[in-house]
PDB file of N, CA and C in Angstrom:
ATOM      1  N   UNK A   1      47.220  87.251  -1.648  1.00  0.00           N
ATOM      2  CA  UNK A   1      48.373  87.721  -0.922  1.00  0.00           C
ATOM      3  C   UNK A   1      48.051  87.856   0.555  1.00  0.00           C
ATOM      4  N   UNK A   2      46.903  87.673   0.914  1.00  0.00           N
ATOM      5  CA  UNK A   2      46.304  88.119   2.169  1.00  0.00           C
ATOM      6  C   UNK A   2      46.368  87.116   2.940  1.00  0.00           C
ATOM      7  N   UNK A   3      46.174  85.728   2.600  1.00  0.00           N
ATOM      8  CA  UNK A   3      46.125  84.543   2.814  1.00  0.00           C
ATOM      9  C   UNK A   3      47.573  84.599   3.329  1.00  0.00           C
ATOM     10  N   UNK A   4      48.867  84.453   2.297  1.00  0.00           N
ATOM     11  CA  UNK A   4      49.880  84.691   2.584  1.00  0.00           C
ATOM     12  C   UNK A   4      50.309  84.853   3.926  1.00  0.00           C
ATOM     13  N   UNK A   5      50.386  86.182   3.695  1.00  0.00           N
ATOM     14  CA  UNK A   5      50.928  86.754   4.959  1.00  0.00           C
ATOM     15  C   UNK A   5      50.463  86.546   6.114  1.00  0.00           C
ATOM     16  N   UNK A   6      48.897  86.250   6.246  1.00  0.00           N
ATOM     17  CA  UNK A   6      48.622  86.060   7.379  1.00  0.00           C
ATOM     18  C   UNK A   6      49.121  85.089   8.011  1.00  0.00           C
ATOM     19  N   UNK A   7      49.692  83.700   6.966  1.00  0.00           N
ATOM     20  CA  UNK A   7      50.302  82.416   6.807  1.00  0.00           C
ATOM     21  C   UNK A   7      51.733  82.793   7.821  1.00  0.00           C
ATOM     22  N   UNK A   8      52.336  83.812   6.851  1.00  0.00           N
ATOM     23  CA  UNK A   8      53.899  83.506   6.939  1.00  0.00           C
ATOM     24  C   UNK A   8      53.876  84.674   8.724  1.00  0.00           C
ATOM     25  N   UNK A   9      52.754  85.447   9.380  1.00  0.00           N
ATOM     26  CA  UNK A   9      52.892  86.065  10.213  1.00  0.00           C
ATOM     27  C   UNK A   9      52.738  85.481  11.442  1.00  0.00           C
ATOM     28  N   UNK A  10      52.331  84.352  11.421  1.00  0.00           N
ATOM     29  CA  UNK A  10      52.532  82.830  11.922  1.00  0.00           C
ATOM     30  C   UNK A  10      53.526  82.361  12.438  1.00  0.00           C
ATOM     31  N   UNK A  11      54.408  82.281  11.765  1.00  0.00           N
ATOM     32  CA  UNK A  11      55.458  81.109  11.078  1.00  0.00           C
ATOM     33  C   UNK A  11      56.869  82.366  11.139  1.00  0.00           C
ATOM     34  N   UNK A  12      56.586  83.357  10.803  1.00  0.00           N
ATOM     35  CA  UNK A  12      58.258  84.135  10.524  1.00  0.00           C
ATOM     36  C   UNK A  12      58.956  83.818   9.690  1.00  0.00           C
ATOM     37  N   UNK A  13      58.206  82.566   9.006  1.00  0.00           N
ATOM     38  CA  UNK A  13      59.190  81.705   7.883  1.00  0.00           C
ATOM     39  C   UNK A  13      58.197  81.932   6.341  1.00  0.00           C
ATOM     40  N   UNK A  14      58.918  81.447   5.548  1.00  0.00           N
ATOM     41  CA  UNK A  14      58.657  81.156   4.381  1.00  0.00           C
ATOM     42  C   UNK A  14      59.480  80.912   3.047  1.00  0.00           C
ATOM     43  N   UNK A  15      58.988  79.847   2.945  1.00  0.00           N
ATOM     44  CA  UNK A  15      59.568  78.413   1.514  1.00  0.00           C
ATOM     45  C   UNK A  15      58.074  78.340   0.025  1.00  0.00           C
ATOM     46  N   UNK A  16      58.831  79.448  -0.595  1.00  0.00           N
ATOM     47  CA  UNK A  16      57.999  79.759  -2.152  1.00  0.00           C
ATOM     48  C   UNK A  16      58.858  78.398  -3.012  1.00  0.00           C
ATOM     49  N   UNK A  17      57.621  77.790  -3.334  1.00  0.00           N
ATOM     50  CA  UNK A  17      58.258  76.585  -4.458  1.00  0.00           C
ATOM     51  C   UNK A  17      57.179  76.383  -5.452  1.00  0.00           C
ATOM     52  N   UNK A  18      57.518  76.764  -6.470  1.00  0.00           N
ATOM     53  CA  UNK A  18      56.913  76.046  -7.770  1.00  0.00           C
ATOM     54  C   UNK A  18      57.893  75.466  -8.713  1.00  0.00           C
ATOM     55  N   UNK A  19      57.373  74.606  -9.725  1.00  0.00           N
ATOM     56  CA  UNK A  19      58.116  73.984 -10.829  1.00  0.00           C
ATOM     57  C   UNK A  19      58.701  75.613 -12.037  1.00  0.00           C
ATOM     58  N   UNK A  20      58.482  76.903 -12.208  1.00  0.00           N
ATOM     59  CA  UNK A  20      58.684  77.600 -12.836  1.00  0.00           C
ATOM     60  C   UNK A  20      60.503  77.839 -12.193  1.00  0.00           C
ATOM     61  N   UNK A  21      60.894  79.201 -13.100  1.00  0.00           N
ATOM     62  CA  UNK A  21      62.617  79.051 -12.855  1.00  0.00           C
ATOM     63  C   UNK A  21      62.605  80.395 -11.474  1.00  0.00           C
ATOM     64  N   UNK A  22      63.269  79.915 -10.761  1.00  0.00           N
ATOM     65  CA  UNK A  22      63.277  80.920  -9.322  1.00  0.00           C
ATOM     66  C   UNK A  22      63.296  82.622 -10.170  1.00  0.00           C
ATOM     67  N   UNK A  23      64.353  82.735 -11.255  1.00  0.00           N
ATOM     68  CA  UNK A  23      64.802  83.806 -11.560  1.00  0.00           C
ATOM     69  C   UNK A  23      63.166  84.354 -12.406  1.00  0.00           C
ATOM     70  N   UNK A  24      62.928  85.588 -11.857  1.00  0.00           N
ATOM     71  CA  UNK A  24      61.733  86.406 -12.529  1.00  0.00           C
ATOM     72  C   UNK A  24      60.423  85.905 -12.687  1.00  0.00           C
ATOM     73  N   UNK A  25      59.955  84.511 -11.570  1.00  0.00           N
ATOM     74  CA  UNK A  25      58.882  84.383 -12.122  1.00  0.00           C
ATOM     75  C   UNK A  25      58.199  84.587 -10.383  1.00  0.00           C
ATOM     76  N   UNK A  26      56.973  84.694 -10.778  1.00  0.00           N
ATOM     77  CA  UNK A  26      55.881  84.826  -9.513  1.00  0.00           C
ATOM     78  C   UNK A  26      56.079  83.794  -8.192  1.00  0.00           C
ATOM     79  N   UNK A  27      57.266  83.324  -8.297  1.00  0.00           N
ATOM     80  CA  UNK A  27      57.555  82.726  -6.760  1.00  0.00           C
ATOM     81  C   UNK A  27      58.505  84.048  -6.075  1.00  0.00           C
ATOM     82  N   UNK A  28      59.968  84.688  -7.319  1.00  0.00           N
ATOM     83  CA  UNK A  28      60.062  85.800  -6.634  1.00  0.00           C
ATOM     84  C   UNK A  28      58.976  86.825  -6.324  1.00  0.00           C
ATOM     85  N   UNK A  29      58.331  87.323  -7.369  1.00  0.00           N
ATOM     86  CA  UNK A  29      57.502  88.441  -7.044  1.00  0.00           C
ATOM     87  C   UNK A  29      56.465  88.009  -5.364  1.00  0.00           C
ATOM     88  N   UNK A  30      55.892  86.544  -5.526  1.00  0.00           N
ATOM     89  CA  UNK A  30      55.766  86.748  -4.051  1.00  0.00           C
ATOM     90  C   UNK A  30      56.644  87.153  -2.527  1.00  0.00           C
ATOM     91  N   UNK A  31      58.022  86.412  -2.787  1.00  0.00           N
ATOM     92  CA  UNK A  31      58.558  86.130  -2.364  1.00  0.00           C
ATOM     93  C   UNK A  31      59.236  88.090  -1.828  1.00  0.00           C
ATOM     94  N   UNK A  32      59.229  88.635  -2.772  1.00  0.00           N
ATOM     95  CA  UNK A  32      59.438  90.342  -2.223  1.00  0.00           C
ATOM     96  C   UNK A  32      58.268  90.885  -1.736  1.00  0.00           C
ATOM     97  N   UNK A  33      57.231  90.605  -2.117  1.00  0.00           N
ATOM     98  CA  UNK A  33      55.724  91.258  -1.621  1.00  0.00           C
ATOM     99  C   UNK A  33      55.921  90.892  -0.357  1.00  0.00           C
ATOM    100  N   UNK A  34      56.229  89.744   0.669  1.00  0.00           N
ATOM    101  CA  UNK A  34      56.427  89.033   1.667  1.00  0.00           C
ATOM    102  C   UNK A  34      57.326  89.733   2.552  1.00  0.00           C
ATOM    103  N   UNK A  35      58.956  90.270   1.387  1.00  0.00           N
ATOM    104  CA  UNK A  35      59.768  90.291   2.037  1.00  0.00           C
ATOM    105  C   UNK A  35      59.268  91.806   2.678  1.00  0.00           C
ATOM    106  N   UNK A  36      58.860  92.832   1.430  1.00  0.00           N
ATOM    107  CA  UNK A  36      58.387  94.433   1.975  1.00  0.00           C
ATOM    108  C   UNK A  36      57.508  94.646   3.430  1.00  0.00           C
ATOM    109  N   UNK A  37      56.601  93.488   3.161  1.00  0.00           N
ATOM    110  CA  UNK A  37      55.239  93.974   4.138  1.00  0.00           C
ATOM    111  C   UNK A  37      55.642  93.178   5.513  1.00  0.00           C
ATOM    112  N   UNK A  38      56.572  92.469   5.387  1.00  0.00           N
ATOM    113  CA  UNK A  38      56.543  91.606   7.159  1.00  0.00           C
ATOM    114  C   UNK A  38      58.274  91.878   7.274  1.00  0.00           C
ATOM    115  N   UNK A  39      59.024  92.289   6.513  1.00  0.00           N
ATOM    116  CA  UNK A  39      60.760  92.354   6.934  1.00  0.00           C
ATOM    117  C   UNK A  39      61.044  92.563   8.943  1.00  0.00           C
ATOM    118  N   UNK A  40      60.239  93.126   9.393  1.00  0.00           N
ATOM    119  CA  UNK A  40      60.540  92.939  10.852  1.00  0.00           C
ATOM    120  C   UNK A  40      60.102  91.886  11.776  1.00  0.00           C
ATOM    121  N   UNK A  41      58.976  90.985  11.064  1.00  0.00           N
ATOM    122  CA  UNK A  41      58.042  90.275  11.510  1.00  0.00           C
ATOM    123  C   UNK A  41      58.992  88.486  11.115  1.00  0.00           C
ATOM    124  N   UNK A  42      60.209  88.844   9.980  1.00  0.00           N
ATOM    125  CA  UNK A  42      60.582  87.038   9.861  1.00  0.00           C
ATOM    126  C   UNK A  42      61.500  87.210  10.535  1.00  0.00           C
ATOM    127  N   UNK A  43      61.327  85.567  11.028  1.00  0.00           N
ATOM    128  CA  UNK A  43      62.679  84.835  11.345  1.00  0.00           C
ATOM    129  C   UNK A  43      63.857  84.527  10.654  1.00  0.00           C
ATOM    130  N   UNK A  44      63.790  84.508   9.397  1.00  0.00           N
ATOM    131  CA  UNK A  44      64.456  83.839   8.430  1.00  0.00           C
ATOM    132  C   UNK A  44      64.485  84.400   6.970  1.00  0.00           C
ATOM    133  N   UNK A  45      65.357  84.494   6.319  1.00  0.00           N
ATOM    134  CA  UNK A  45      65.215  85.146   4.679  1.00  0.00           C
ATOM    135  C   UNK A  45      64.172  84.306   4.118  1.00  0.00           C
ATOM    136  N   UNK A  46      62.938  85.220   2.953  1.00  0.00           N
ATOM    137  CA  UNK A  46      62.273  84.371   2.676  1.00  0.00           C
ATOM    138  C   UNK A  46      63.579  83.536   1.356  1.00  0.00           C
ATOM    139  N   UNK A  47      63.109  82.120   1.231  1.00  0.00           N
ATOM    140  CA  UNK A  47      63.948  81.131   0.683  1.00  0.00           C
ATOM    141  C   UNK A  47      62.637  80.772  -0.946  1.00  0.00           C
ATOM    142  N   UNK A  48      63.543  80.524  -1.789  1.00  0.00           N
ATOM    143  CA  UNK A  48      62.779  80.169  -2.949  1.00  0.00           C
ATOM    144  C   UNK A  48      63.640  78.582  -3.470  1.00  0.00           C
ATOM    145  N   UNK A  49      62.386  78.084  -3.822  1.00  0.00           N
ATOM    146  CA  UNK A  49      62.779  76.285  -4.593  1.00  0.00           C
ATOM    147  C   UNK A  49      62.074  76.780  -5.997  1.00  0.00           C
ATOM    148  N   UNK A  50      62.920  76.216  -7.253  1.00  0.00           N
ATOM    149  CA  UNK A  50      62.249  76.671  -8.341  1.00  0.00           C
ATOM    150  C   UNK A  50      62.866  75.406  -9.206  1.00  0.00           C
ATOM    151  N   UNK A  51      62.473  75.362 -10.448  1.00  0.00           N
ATOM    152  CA  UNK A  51      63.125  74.721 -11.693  1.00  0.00           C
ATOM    153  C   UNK A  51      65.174  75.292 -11.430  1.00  0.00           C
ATOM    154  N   UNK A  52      66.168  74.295 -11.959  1.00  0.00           N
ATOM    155  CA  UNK A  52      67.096  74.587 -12.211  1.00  0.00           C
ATOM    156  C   UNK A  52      67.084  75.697 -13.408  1.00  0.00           C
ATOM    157  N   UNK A  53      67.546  76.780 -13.827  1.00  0.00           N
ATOM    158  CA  UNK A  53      67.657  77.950 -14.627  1.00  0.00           C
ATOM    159  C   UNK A  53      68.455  77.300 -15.844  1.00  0.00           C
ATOM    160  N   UNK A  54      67.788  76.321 -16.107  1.00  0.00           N
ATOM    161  CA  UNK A  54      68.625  75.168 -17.572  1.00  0.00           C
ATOM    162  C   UNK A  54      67.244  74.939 -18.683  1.00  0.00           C
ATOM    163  N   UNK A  55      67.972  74.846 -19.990  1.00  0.00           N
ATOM    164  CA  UNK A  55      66.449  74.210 -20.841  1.00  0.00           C
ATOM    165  C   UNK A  55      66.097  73.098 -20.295  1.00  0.00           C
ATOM    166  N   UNK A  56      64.869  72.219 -19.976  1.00  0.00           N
ATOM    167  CA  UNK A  56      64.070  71.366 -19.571  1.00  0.00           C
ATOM    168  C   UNK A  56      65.060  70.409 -20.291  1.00  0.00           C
ATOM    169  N   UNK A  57      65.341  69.152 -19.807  1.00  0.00           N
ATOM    170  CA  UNK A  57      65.948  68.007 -20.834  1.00  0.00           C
ATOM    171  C   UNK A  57      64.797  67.094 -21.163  1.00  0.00           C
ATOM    172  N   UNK A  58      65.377  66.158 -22.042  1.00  0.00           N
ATOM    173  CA  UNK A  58      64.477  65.581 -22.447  1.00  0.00           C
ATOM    174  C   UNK A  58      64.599  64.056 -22.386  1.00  0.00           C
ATOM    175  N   UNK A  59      65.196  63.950 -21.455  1.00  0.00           N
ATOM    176  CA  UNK A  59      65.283  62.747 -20.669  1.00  0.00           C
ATOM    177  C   UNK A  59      64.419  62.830 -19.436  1.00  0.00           C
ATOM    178  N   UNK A  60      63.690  61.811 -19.171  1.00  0.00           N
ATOM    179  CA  UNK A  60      62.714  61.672 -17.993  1.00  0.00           C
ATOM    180  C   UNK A  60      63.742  61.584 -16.690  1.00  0.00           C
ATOM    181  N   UNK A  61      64.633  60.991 -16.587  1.00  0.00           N
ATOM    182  CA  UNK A  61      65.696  60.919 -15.260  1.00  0.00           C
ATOM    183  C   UNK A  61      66.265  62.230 -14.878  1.00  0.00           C
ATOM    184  N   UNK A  62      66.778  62.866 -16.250  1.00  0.00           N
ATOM    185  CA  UNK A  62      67.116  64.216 -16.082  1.00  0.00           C
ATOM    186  C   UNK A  62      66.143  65.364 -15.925  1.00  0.00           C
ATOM    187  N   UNK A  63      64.627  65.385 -16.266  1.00  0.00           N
ATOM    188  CA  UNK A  63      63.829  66.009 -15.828  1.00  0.00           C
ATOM    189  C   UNK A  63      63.601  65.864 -14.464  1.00  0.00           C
ATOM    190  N   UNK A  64      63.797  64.291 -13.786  1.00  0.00           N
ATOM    191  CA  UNK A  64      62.558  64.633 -12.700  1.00  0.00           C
ATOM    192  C   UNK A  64      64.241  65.355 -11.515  1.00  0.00           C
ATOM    193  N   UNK A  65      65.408  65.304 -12.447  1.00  0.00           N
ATOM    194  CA  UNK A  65      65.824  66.225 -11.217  1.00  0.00           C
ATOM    195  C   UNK A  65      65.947  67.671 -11.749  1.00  0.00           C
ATOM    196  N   UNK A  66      65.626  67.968 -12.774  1.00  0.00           N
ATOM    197  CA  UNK A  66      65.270  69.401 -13.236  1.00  0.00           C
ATOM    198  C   UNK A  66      64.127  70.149 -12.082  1.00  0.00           C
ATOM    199  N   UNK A  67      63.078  69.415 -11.978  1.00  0.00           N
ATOM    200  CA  UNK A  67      62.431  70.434 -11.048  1.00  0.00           C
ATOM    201  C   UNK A  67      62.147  70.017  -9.499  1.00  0.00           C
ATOM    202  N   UNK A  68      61.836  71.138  -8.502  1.00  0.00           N
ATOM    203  CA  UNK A  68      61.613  71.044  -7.416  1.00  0.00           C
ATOM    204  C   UNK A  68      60.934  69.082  -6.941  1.00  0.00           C
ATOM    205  N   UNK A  69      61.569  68.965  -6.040  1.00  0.00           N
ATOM    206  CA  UNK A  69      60.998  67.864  -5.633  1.00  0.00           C
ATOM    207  C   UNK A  69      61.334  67.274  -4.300  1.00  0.00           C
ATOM    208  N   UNK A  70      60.135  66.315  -3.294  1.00  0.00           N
ATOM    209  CA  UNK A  70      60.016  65.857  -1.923  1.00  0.00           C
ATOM    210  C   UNK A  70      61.234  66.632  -1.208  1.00  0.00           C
ATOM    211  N   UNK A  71      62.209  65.338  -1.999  1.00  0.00           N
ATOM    212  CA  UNK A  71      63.438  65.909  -1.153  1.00  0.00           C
ATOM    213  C   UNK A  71      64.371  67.042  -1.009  1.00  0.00           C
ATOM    214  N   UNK A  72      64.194  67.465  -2.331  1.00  0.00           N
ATOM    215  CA  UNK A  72      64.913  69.463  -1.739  1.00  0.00           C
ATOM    216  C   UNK A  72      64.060  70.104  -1.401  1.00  0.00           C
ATOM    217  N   UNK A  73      62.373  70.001  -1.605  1.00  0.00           N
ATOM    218  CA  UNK A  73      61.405  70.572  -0.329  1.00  0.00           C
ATOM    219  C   UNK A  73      62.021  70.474   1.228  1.00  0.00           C
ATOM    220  N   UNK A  74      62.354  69.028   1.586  1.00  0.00           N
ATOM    221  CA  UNK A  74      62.429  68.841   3.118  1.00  0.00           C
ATOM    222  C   UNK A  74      63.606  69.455   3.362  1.00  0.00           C
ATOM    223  N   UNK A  75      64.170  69.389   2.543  1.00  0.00           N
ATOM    224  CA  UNK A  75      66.167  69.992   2.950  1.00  0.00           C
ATOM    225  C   UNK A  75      65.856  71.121   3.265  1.00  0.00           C
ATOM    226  N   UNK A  76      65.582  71.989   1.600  1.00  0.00           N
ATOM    227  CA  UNK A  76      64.968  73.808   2.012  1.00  0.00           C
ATOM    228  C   UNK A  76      64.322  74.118   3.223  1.00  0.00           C
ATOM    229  N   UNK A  77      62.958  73.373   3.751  1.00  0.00           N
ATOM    230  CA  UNK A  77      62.157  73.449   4.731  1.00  0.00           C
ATOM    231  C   UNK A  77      62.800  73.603   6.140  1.00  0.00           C
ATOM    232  N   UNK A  78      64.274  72.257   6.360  1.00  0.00           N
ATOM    233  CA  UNK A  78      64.783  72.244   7.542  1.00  0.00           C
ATOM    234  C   UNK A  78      65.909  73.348   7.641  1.00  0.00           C
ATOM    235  N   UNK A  79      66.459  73.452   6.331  1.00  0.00           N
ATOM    236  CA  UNK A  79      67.387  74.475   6.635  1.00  0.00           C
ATOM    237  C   UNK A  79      66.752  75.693   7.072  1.00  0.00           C
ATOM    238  N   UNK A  80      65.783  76.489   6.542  1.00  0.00           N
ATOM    239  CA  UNK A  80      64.912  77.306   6.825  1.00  0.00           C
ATOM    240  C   UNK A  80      64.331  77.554   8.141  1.00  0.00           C
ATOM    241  N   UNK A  81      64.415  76.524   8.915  1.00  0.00           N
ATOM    242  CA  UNK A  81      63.675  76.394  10.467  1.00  0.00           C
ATOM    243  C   UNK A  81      65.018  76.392  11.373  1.00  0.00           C
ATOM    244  N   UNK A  82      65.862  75.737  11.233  1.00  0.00           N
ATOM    245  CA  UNK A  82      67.092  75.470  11.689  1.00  0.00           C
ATOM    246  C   UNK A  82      68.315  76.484  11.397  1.00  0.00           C
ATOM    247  N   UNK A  83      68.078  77.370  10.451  1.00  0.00           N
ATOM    248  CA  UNK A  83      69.391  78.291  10.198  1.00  0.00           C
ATOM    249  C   UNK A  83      70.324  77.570   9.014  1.00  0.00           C
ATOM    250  N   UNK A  84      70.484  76.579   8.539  1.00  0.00           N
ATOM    251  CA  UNK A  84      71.789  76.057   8.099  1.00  0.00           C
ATOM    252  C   UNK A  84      71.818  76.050   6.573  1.00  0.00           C
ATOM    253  N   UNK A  85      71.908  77.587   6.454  1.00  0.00           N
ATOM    254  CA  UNK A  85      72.219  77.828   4.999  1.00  0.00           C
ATOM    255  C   UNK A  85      70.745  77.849   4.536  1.00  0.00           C
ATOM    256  N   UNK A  86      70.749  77.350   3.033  1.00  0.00           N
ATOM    257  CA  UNK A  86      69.893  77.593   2.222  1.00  0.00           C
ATOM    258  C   UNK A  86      69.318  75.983   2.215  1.00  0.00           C
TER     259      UNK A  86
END
């Protein structure tokens, strides 16, 4: 967590993304540890990229847009630097 923050005290920003589901898993729990200890220090709400909150399908086309990937990284990333939404 130390790493973290020293990261996001940098930056004012921060984009938590793993393949797990945004709702209840350890991208939020970072993602509040972040928000408690620096809230005067960001620029920006911290932002989370996660799995869609759906059972996994079982189609390979429909998986690979089930989880986080390149391109809603760069979207999240610019909106995040730029202001424009989520």
């Amino acid at each position: 967590m130390d790493t973290v923050l020293a990261s996001v005290r940098k930056t004012g920003r921060l984009l938590v993304t793993h393949p797990a589901v945004e709702f209840c898993g350890v991208g939020a729990e970072i993602a509040a540890r972040v928000h408690e200890s620096l809230f005067g220090e960001l620029k920006a709400p911290v932002a989370r990229y996660g799995a869609a909150y759906t059972p996994i399908p079982f189609s390979k086309a429909l998986e690979a847009q089930h989880f986080p990937n390149a391109a809603g990284i760069v979207q999240r990333a610019t909106a995040l630097v730029t202001g424009d939404g989520r």
